[in-house]
C-alpha atoms as a PDB file:
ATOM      1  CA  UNK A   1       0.000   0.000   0.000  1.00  0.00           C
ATOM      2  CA  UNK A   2       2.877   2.484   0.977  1.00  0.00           C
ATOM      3  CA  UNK A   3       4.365   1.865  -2.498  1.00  0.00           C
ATOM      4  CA  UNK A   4       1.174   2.767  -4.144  1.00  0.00           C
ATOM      5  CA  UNK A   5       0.731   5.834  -2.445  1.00  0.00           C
ATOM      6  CA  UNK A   6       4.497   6.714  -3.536  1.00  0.00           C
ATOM      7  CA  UNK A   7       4.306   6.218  -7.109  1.00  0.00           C
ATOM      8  CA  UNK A   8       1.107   7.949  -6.762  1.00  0.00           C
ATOM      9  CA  UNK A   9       2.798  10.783  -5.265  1.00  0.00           C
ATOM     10  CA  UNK A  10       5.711  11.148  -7.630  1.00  0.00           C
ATOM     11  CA  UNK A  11       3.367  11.384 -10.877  1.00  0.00           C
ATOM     12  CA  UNK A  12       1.233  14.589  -9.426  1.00  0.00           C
ATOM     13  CA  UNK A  13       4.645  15.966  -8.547  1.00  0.00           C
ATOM     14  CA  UNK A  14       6.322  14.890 -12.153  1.00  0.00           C
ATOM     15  CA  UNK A  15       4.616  17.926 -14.035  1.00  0.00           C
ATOM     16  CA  UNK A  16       5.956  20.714 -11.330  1.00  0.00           C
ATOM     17  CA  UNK A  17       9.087  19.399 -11.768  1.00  0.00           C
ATOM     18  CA  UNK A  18       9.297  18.933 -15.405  1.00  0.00           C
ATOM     19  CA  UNK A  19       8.552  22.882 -15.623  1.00  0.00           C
ATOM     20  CA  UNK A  20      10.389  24.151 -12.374  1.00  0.00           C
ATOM     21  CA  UNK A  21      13.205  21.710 -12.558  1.00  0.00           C
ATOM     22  CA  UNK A  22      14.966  20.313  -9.001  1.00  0.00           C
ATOM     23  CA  UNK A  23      13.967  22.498  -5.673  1.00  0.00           C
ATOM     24  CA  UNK A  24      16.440  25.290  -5.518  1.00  0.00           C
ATOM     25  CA  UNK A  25      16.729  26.288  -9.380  1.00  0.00           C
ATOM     26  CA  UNK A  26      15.156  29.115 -11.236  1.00  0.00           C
ATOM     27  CA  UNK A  27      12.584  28.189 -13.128  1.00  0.00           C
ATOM     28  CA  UNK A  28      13.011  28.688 -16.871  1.00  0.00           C
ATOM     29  CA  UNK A  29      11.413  31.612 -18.932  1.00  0.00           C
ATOM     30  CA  UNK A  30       8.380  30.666 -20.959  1.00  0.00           C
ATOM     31  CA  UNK A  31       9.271  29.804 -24.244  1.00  0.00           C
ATOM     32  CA  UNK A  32       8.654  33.205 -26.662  1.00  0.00           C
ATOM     33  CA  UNK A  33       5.792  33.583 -29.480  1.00  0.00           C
ATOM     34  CA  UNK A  34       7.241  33.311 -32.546  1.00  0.00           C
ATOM     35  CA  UNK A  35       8.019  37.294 -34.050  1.00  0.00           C
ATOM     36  CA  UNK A  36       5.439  38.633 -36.841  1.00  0.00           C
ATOM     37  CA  UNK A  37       6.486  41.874 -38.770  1.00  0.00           C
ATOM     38  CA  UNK A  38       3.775  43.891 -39.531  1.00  0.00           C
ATOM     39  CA  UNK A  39       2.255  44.005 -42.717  1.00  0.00           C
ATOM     40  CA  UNK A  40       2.603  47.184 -44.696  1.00  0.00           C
ATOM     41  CA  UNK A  41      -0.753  50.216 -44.527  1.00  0.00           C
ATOM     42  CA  UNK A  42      -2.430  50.605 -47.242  1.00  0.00           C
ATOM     43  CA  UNK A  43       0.083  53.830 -48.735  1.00  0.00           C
ATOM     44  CA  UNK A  44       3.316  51.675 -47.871  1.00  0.00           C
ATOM     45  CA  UNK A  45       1.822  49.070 -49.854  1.00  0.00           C
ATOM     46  CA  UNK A  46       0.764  50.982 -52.499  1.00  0.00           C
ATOM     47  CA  UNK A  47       4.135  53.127 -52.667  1.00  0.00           C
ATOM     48  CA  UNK A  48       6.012  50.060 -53.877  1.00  0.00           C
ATOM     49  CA  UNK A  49       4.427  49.435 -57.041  1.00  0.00           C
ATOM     50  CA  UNK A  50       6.071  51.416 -60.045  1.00  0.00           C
ATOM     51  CA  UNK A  51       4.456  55.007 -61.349  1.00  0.00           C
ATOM     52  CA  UNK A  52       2.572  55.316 -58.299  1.00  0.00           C
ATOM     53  CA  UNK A  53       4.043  58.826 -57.143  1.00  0.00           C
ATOM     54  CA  UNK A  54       2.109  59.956 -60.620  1.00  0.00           C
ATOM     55  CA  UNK A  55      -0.423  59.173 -62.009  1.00  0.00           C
ATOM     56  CA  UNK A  56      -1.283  58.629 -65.655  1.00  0.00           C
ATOM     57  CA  UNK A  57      -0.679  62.409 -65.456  1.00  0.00           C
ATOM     58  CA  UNK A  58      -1.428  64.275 -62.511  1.00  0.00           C
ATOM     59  CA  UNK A  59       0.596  64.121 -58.930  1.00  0.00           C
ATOM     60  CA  UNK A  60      -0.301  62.027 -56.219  1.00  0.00           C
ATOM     61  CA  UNK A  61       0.740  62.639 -52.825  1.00  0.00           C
ATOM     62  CA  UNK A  62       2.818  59.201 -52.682  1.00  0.00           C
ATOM     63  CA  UNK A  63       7.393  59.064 -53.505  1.00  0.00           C
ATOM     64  CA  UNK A  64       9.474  56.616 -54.742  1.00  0.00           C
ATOM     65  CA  UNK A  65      10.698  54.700 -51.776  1.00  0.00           C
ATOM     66  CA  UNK A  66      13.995  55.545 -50.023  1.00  0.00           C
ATOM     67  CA  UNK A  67      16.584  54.754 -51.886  1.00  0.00           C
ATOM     68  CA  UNK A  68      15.084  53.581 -55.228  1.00  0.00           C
ATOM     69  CA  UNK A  69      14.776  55.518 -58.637  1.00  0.00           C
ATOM     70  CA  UNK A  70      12.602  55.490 -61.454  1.00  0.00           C
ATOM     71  CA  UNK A  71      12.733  56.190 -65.213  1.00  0.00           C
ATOM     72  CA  UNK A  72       9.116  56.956 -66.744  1.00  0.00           C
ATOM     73  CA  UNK A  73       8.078  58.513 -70.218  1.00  0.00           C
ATOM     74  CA  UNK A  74       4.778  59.409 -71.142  1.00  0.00           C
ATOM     75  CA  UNK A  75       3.948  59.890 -75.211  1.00  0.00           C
ATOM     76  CA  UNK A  76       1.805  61.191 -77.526  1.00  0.00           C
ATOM     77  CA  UNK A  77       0.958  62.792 -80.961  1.00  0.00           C
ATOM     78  CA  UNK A  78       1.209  66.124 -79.013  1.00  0.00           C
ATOM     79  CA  UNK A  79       4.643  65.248 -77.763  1.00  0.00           C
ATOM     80  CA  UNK A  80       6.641  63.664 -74.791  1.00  0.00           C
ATOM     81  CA  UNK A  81       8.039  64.193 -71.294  1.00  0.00           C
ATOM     82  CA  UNK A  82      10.333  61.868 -69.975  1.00  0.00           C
ATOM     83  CA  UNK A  83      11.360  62.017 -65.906  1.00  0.00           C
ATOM     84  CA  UNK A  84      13.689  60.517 -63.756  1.00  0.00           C
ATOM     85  CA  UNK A  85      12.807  60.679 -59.785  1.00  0.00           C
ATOM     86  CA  UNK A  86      14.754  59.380 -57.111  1.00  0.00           C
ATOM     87  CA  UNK A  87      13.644  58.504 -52.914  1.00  0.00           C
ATOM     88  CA  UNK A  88      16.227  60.940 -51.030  1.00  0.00           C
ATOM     89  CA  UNK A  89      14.030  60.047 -47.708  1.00  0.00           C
ATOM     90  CA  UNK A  90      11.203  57.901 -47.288  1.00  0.00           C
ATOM     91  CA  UNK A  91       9.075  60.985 -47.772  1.00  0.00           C
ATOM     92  CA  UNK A  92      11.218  63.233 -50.279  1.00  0.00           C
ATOM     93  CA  UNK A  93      11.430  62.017 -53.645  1.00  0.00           C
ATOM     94  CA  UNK A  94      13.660  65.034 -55.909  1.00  0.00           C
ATOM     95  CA  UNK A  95      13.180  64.524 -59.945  1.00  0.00           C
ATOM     96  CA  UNK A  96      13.906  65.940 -62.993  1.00  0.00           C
ATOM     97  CA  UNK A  97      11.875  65.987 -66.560  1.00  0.00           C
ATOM     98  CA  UNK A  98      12.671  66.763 -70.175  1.00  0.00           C
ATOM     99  CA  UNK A  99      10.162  66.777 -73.023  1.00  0.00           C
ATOM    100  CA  UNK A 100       8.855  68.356 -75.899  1.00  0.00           C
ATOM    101  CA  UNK A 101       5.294  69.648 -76.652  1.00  0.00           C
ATOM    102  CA  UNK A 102       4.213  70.019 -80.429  1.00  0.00           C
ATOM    103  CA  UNK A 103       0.876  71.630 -80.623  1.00  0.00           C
ATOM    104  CA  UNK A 104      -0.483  71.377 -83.966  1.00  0.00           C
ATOM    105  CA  UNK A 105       0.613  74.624 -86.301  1.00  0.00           C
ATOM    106  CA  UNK A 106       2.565  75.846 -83.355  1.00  0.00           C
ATOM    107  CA  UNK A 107       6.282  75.743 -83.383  1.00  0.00           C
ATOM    108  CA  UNK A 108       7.377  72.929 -81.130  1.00  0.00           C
ATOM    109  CA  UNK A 109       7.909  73.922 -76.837  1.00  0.00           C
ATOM    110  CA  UNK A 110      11.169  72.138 -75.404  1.00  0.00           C
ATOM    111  CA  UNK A 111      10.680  71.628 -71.859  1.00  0.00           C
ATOM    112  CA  UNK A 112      13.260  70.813 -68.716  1.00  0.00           C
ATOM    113  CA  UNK A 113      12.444  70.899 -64.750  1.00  0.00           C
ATOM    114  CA  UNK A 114      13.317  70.170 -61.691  1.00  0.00           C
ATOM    115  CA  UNK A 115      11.899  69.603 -58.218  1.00  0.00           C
ATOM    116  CA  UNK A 116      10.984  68.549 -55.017  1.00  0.00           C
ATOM    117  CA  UNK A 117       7.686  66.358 -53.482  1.00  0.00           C
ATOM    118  CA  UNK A 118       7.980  65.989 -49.930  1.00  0.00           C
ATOM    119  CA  UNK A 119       5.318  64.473 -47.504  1.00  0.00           C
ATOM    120  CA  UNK A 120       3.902  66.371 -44.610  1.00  0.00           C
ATOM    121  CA  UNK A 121       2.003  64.268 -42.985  1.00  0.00           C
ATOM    122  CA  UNK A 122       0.364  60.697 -43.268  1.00  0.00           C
ATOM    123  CA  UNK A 123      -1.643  57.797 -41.618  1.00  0.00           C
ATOM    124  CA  UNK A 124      -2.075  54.246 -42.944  1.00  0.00           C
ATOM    125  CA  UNK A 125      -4.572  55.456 -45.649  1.00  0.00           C
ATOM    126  CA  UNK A 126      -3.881  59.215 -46.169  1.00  0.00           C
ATOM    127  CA  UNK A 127      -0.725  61.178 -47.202  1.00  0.00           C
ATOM    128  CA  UNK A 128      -0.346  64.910 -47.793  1.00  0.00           C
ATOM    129  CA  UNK A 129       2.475  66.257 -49.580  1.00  0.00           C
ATOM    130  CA  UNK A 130       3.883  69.613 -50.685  1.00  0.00           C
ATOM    131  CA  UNK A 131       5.471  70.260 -54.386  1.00  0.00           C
ATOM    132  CA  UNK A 132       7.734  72.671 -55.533  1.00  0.00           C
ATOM    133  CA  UNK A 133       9.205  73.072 -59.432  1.00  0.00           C
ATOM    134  CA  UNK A 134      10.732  75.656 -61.850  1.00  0.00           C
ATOM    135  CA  UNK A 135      10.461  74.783 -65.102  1.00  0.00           C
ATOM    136  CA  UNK A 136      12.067  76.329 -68.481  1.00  0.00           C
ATOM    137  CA  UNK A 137      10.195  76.569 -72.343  1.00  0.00           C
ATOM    138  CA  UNK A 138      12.040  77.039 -74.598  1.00  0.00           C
ATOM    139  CA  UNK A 139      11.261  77.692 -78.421  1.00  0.00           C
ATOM    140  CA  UNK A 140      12.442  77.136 -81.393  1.00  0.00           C
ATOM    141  CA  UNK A 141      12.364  80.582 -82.501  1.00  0.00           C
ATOM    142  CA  UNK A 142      14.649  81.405 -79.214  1.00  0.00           C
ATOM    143  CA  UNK A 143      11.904  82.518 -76.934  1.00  0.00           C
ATOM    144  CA  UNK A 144      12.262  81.197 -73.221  1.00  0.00           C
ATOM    145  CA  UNK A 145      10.033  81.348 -70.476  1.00  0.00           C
ATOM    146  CA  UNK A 146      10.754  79.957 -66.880  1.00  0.00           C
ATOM    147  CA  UNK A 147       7.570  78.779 -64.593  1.00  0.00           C
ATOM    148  CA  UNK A 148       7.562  78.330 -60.962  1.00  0.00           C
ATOM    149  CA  UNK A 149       5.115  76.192 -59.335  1.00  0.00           C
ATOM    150  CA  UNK A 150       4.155  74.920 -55.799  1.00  0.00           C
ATOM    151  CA  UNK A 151       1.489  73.266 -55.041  1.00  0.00           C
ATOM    152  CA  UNK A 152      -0.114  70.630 -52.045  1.00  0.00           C
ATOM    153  CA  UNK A 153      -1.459  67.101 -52.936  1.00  0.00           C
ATOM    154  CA  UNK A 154      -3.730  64.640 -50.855  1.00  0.00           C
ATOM    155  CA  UNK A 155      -4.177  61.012 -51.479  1.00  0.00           C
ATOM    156  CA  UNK A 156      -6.395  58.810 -49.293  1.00  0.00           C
ATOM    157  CA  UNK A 157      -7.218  55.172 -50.016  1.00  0.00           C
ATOM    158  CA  UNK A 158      -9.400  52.863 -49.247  1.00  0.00           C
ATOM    159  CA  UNK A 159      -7.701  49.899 -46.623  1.00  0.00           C
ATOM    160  CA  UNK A 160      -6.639  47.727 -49.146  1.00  0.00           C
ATOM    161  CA  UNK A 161      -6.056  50.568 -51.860  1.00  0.00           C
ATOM    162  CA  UNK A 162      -8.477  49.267 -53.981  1.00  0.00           C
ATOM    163  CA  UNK A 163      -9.418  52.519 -54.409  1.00  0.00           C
ATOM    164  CA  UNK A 164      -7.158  55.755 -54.761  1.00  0.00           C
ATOM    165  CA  UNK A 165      -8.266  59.651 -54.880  1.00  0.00           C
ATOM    166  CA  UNK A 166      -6.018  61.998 -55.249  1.00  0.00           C
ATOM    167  CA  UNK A 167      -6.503  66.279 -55.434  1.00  0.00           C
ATOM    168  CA  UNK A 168      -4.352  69.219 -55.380  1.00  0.00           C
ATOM    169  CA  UNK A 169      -4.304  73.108 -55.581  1.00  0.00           C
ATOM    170  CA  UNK A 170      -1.125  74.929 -56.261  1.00  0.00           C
ATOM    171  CA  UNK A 171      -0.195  77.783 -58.567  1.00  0.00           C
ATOM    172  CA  UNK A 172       1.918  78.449 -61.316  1.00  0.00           C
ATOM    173  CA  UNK A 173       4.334  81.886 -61.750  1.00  0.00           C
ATOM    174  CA  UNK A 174       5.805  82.997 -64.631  1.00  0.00           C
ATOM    175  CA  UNK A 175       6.689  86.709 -63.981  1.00  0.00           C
ATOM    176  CA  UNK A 176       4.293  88.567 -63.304  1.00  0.00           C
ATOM    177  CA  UNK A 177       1.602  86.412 -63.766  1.00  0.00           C
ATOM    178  CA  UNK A 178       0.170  84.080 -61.418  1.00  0.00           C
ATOM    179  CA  UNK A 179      -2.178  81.057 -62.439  1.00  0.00           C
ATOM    180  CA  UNK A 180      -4.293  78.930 -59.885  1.00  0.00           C
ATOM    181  CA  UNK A 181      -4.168  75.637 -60.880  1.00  0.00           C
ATOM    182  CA  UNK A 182      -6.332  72.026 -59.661  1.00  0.00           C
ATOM    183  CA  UNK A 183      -5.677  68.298 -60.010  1.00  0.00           C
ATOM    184  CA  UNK A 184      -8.051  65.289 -59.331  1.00  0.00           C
ATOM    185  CA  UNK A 185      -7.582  61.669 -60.016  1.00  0.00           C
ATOM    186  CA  UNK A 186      -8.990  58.495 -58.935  1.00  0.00           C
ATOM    187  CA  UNK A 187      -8.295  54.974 -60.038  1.00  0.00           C
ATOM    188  CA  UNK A 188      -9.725  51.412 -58.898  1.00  0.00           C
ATOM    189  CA  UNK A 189      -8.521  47.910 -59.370  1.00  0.00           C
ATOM    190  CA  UNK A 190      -5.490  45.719 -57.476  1.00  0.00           C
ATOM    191  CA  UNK A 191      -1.888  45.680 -57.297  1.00  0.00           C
ATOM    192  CA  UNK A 192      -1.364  45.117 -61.004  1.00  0.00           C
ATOM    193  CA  UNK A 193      -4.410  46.594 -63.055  1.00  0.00           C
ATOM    194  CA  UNK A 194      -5.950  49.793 -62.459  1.00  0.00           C
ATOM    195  CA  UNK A 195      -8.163  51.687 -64.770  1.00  0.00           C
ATOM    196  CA  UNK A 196      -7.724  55.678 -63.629  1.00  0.00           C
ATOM    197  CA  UNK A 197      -9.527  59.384 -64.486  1.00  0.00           C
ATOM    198  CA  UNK A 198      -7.728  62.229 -64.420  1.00  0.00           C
ATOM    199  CA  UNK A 199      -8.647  65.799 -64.692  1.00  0.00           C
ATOM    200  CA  UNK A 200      -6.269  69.329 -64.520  1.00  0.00           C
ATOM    201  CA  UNK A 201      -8.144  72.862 -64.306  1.00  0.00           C
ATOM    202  CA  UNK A 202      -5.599  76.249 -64.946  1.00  0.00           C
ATOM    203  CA  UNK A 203      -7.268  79.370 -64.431  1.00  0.00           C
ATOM    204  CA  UNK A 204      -8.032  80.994 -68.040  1.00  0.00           C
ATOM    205  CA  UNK A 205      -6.806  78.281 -69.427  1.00  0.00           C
ATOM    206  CA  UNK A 206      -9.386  75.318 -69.570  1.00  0.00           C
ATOM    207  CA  UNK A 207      -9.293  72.180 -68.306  1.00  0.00           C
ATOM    208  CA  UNK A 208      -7.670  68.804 -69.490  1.00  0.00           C
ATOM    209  CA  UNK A 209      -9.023  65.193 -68.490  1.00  0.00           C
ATOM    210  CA  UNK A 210      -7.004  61.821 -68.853  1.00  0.00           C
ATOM    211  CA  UNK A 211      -8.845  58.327 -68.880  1.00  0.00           C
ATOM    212  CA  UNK A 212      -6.756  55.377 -69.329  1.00  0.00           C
ATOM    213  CA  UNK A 213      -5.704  52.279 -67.383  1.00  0.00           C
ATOM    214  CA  UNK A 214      -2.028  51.099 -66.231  1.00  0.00           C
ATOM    215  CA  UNK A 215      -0.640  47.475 -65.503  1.00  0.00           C
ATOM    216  CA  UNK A 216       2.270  47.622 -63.021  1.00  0.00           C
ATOM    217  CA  UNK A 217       4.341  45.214 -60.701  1.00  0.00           C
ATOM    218  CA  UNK A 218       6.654  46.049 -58.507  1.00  0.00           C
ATOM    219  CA  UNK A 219       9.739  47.013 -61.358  1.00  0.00           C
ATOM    220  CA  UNK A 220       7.509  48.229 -63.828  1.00  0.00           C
ATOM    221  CA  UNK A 221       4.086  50.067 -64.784  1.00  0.00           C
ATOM    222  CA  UNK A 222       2.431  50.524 -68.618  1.00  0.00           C
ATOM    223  CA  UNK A 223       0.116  53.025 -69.108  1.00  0.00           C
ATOM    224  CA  UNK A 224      -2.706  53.327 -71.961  1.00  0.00           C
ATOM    225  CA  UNK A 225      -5.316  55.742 -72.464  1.00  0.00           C
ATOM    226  CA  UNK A 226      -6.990  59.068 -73.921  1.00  0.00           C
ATOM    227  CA  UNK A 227      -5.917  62.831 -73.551  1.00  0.00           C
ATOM    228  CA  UNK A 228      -9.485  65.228 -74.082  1.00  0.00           C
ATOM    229  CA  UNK A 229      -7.758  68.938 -73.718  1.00  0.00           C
ATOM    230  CA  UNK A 230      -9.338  72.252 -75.932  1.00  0.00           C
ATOM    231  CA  UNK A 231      -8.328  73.047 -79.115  1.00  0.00           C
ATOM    232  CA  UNK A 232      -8.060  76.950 -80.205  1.00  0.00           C
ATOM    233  CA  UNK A 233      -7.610  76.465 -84.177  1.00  0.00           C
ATOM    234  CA  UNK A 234      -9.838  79.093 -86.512  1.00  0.00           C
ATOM    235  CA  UNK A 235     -10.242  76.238 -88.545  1.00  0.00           C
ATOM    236  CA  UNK A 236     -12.096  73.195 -86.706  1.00  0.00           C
ATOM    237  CA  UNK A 237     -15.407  73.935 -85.030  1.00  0.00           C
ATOM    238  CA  UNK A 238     -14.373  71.192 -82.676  1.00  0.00           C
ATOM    239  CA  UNK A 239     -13.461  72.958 -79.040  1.00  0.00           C
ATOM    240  CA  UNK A 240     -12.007  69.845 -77.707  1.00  0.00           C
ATOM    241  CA  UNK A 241     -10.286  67.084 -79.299  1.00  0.00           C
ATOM    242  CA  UNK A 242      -9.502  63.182 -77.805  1.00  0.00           C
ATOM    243  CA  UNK A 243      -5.809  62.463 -78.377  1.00  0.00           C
ATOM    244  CA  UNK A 244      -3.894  58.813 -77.607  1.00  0.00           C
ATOM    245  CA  UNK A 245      -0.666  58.736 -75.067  1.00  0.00           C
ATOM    246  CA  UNK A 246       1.151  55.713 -73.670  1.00  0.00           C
ATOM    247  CA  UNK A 247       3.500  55.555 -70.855  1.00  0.00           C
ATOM    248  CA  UNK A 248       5.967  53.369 -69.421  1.00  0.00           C
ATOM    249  CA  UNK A 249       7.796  53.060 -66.223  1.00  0.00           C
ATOM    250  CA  UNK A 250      10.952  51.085 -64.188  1.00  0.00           C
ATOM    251  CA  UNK A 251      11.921  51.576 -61.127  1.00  0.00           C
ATOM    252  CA  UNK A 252      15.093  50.242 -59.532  1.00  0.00           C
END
């Protein structure tokens, strides 16, 4: 009977000491949860896909990452501007542009600018930036005209960025003139197809809208779409005119 009570004993006490170990020692930590790195918000995640600091057109309020670059041109029968931007921070992304603009019976506009976007403030679905530029025209006949512009740029997304509005005010000055200007843009699909509207208002100057959808991945982004801007030519009774552009992006 006394051996029975023993062994019976010794297994309630086998647990305690299985975890606490011999009298006298200090018990062992518990064993750690495995580490899970948080997922990216909704802007993070949508920062890393290529051309998604601009739209097919238009600003957004998002940079390249920190420490990445990207080529992008953007084409049409009007002309070209090609850019090269570059993450200085992971919310200041500098860049310069070249292109060339040939409106129709109009002595082609050579164009080259520089500038800064940098982020003022953002959550996990929101991000407000500032903008700041000078850009040169230059024509063929020898006339040159320098712009400066500055301007401030929200985006806000839905959680998954699914959905993505962007707007901005800024203005443009070129001497003594100064010109209000306004963006808007919203696109919706994934990570990899989008389909996006575009519109750009300048004071006494009309407005300009962009429809078109982009495929992207991480390294890359192809635009397709429509430019609708006016058309002041004596000789069309058409005030506004639909014009195909394409666009192409890699970032590294």
């Amino acid at each position: 009977m006394k051996s029975v009570v023993t062994a019976a004993i010794a297994l309630l006490l086998a647990p305690s000491f299985a975890i606490a170990g011999p009298p006298g020692e200090t018990p062992p930590p518990p064993p750690m949860p495995p580490l899970v790195e948080d997922p990216d918000d909704a802007i993070d995640h949508q920062k890393n896909i290529a051309g998604s600091s601009q739209g097919l057109f238009t600003n957004t309020a998002l940079t390249t990452p920190e420490g990445h670059g990207e080529a992008s041109v953007r084409a049409g029968r009007e002309g070209f501007i090609s850019t090269v931007a570059y993450g200085a921070t992971a919310g200041t992304e500098l860049w310069v542009d070249f292109g060339r603009i040939d409106l129709a019976g109009e002595e082609g506009l050579q164009t080259l600018a520089g500038g800064i976007k940098q982020v003022l403030t953002r959550s996990d679905t929101t991000s407000v930036a500032w903008t700041g530029s000078i850009r040169s025209f230059d024509a063929s006949e020898g006339m040159s005209v320098n712009v400066m512009s500055t301007s401030f740029v929200l985006s806000s997304c839905s959680a998954d960025c699914s959905l993505l509005f962007s707007g901005g005010f800024g203005v443009m000055l070129g001497g003594e003139i100064i010109v209000p200007t306004g963006t808007i843009g919203a696109s919706i699909g994934n990570d990899w197809f989008r389909v996006q509207a575009e519109g750009v208002a300048i004071a006494g100057g009309g407005t300009i809208g962009f429809l078109g959808a982009r495929l992207a991945g991480k390294h890359f982004s192809v635009d397709a779409g429509a430019m609708y801007f006016p058309v002041d030519n004596e000789e069309s009774a058409d005030t506004h005119r639909w014009v195909p552009f394409g666009g192409l992006a890699m970032r590294i």
